[in-house]
Structures are given as C-alpha cells and as structure tokens.
C-alpha atoms as a PDB file:
ATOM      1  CA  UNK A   1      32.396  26.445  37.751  1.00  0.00           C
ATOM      2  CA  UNK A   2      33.405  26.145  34.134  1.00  0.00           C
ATOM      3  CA  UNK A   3      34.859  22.653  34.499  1.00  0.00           C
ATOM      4  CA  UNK A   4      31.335  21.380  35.808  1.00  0.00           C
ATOM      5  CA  UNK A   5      29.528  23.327  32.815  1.00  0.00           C
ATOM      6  CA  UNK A   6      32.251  21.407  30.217  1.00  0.00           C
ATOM      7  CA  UNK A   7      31.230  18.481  32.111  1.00  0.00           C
ATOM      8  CA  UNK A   8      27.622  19.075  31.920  1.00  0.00           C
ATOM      9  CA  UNK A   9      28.148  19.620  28.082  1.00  0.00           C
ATOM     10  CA  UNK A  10      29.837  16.375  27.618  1.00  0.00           C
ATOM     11  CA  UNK A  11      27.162  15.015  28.842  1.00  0.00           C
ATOM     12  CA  UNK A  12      25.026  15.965  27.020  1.00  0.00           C
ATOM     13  CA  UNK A  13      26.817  15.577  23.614  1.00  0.00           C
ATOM     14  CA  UNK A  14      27.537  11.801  25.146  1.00  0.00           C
ATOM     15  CA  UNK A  15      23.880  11.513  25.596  1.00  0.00           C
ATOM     16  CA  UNK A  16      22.888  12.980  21.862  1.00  0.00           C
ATOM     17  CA  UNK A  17      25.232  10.698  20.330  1.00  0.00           C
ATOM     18  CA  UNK A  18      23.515   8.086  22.202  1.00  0.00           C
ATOM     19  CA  UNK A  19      20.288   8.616  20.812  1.00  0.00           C
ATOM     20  CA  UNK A  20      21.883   9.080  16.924  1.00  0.00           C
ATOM     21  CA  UNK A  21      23.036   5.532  17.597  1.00  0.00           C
ATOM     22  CA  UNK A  22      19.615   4.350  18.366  1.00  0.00           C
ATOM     23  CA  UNK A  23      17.574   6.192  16.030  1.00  0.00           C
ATOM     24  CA  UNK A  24      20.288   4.813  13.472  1.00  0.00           C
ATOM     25  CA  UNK A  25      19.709   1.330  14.627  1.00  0.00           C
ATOM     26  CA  UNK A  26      16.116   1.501  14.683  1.00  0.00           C
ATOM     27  CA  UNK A  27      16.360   2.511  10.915  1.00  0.00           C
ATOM     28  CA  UNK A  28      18.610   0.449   9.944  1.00  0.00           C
ATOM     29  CA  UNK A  29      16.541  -2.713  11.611  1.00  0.00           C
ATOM     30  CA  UNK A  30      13.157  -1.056   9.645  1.00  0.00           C
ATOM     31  CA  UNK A  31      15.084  -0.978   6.459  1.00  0.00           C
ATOM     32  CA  UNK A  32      16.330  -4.574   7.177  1.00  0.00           C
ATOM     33  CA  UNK A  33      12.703  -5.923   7.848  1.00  0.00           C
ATOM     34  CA  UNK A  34      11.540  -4.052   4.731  1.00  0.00           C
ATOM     35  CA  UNK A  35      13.845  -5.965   2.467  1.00  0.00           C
ATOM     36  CA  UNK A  36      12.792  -9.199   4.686  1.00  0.00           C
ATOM     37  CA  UNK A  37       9.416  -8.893   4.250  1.00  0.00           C
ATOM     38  CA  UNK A  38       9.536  -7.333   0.709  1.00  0.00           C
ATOM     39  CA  UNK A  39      11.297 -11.059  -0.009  1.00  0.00           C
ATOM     40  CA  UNK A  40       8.841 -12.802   1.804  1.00  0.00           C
ATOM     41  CA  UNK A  41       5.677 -11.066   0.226  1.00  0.00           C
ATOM     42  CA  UNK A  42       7.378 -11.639  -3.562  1.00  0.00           C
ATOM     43  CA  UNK A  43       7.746 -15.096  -2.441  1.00  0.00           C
ATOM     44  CA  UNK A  44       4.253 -15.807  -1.097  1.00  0.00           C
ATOM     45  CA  UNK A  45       2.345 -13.647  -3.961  1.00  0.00           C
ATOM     46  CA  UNK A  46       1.589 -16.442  -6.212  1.00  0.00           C
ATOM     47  CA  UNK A  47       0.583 -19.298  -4.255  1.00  0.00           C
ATOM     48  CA  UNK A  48      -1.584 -16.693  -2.052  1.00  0.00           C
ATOM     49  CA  UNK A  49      -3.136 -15.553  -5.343  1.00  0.00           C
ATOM     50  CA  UNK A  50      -3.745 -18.754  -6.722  1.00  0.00           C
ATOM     51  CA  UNK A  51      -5.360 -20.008  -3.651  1.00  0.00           C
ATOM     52  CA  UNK A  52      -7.674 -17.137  -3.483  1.00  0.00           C
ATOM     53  CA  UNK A  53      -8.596 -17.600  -7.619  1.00  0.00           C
ATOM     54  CA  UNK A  54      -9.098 -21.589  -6.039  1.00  0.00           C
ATOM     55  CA  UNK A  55     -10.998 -20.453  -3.412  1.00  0.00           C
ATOM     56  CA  UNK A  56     -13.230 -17.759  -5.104  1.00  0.00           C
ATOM     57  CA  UNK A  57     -14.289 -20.317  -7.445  1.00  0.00           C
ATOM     58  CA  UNK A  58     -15.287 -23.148  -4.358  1.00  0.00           C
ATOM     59  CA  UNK A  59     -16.822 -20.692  -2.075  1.00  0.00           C
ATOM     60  CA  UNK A  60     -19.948 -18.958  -2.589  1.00  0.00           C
ATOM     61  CA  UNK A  61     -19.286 -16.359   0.182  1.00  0.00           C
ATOM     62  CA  UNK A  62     -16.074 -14.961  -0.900  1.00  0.00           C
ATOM     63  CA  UNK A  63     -16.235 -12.844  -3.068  1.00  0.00           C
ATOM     64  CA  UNK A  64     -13.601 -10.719  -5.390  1.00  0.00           C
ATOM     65  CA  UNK A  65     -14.666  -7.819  -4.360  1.00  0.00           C
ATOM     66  CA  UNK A  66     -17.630  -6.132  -2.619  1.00  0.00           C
ATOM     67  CA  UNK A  67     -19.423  -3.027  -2.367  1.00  0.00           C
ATOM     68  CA  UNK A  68     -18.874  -0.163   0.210  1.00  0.00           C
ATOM     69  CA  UNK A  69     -21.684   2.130  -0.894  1.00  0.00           C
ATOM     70  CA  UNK A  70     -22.960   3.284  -3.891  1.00  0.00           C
ATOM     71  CA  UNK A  71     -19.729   4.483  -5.158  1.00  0.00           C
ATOM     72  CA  UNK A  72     -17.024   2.211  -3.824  1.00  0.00           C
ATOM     73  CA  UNK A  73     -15.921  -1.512  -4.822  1.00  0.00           C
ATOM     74  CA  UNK A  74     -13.269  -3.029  -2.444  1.00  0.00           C
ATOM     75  CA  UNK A  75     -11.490  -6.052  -3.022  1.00  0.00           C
ATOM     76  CA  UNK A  76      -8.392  -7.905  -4.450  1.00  0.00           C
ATOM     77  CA  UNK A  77      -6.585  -7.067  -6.984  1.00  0.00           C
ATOM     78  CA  UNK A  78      -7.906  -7.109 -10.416  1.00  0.00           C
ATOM     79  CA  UNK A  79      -7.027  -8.899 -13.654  1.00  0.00           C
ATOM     80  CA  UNK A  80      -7.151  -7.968 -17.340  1.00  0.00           C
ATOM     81  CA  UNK A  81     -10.539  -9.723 -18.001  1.00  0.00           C
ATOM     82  CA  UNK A  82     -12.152  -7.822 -15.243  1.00  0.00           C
ATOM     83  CA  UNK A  83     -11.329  -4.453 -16.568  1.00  0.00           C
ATOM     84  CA  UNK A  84     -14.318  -4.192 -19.056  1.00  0.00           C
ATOM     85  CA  UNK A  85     -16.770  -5.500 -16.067  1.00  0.00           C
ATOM     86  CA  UNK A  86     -15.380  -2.857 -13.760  1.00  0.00           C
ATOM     87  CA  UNK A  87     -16.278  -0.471 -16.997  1.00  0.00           C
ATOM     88  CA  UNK A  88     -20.093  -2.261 -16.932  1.00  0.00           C
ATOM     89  CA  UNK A  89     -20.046  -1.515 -13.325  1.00  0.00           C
ATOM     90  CA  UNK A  90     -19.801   2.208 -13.637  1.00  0.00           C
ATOM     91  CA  UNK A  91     -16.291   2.336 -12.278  1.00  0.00           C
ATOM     92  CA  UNK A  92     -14.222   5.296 -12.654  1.00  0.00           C
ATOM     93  CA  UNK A  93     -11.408   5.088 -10.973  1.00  0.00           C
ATOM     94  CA  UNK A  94      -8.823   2.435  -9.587  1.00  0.00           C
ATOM     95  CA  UNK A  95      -6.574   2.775  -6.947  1.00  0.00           C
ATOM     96  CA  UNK A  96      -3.493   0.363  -6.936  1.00  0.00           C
ATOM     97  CA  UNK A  97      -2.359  -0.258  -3.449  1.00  0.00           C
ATOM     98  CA  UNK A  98       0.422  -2.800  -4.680  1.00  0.00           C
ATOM     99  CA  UNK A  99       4.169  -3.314  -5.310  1.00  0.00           C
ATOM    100  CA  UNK A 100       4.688  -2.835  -8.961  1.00  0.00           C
ATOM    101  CA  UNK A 101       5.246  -6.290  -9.252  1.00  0.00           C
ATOM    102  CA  UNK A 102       1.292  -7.391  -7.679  1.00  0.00           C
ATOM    103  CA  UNK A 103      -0.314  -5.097 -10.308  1.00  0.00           C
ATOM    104  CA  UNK A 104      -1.910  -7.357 -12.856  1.00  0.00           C
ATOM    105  CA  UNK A 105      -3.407  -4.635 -15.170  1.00  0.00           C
ATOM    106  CA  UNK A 106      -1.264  -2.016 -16.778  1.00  0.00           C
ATOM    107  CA  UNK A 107      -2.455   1.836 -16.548  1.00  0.00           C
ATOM    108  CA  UNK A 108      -2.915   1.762 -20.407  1.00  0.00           C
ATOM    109  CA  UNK A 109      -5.835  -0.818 -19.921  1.00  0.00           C
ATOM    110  CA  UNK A 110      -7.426   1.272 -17.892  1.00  0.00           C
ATOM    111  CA  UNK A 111      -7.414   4.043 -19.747  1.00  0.00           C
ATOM    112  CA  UNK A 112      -8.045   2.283 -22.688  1.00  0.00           C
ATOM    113  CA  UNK A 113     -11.742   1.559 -20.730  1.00  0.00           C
ATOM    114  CA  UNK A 114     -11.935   5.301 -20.177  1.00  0.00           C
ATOM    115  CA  UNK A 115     -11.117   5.013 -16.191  1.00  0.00           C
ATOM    116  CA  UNK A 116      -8.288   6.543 -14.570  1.00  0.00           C
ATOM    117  CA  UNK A 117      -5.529   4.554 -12.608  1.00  0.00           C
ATOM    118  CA  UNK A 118      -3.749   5.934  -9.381  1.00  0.00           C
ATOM    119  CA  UNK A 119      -1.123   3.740  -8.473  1.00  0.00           C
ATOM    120  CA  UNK A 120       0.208   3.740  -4.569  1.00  0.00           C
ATOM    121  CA  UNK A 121       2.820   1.343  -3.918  1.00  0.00           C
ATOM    122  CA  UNK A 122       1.969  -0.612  -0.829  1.00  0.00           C
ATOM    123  CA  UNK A 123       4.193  -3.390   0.845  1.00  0.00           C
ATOM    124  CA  UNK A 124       1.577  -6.127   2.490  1.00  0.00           C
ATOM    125  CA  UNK A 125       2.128  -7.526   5.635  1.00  0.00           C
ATOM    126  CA  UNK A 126       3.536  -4.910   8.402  1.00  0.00           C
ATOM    127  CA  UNK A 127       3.875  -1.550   5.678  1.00  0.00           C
ATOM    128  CA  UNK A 128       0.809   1.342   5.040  1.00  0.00           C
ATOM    129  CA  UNK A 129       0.583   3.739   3.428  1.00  0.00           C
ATOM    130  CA  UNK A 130       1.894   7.397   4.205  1.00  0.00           C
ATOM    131  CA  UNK A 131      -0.961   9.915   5.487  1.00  0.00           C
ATOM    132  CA  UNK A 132       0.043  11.545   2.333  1.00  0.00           C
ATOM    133  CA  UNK A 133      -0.566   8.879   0.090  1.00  0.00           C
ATOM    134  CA  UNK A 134      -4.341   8.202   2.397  1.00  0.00           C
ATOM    135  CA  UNK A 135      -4.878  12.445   1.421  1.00  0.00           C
ATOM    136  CA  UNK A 136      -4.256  11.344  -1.846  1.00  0.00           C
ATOM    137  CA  UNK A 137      -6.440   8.123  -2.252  1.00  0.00           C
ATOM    138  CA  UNK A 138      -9.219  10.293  -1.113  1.00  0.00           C
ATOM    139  CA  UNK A 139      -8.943  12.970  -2.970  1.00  0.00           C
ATOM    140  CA  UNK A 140      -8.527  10.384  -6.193  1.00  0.00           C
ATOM    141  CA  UNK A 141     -12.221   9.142  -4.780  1.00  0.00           C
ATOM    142  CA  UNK A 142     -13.800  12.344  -3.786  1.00  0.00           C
ATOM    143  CA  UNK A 143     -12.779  13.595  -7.699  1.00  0.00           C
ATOM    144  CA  UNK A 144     -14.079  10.435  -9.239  1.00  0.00           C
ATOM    145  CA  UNK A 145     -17.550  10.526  -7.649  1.00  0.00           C
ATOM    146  CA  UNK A 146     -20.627  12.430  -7.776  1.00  0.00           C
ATOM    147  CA  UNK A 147     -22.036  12.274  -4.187  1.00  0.00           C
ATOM    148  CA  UNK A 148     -25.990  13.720  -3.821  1.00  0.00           C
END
C-alpha cells in the first residue's frame, strides 16, 4: 500500500512539472510574439501614419476622428496642431492608448490647453488593454464629463 501511494505521488509531481513546462512555454512564446510584434508595429508606424494623413486628405469619408455622443471623440491619434481644436471642441480629457513611442503630443501640451492626459500604453495588433487599465479609462471619462 505505501509503494502504490509513492507511486501515485510521483505521478502526480511528474504531471505538475508537466504543466510548469507548458505554462512556461506558453509564456515564453507570448513574450517572444510581444517583442515580434512590438518590432513589427515600430516598423510599420510611419508609413501606416503617413498613409492615413494621405488618405484623410483624399477621402471625404474618413475622417480623423468622430463623435460617439455628446461627450466622446474617437479616433487616431492626435498631433500638436490639433490640440487647441480639441480645446475649441470642449474636450477635457485624452486618453493615450499608445506605445510611448506613437504618442505625438506630450502631456505638457495638454495641460498647457487646460485638459488632462491619461496615458495607457497599448501594443496594436494582437495586445489590449488590462481590465484594469479599461476600469481606469472609464473612470478617466466618467470624471471628465457631466452627463444629464
């Protein structure tokens, strides 16, 4: 009887250390498409952008950005010159969902234009953000508007 229960417990320690390999793999492959992707987004940032400036100036349907309601703009990302408009619009608030190196307009401009900045770093392509980080973009809106 205690021979089969070491047995058993082998096992199962063979089995656990089984599964710490894989969940070690799989995190090492996510890590190792993060970097791959990270390289490929750097690499594509600029030609996407400037084809979008190309094509926002050629197409009378696209559009920069667009209104969700009342109290919401979506769209791409920003540059300096736009700041004061966003001011004109009645923007308060801006939420970066970028890698440091995609953000166009530094936090001091903003502020400098009287609206606040919250800055989530985002990875395009196959990356979101955290449920945390959502929680947090929310909040950032809920505290920047005035709903009726």
């Amino acid at each position: 009887m205690y021979i089969e229960d070491l047995e058993e417990a082998v096992t199962e320690i063979g089995s656990l250390k089984s599964v710490e390999d894989t969940i070690i793999r799989h995190e090492n492959s996510l890590d190792a498409k993060r970097v791959l992707v990270g390289a490929g987004a750097r690499v594509l940032f600029y030609p996407t952008l400037l084809y979008n400036v190309f094509r926002n100036m050629i197409q009378a349907e696209f559009r920069w950005w667009d209104e969700v309601d009342e109290y919401i703009l979506l769209g791409a990302v920003p540059f300096p010159k736009d700041v004061p408009r966003l001011k004109q619009l009645g923007v308060q608030g801006v939420i970066t969902l970028n890698e440091p190196y995609e953000t166009l307009v530094p936090t001091a401009l903003y502020k400098a234009h009287d609206i606040d900045h919250l800055v989530i770093p985002t990875r395009d392509y196959l990356f979101a953000p955290s449920f945390s980080d959502i929680c947090r973009a929310v909040d950032f809106i809920h505290s920047k508007c005035t709903f009726s």
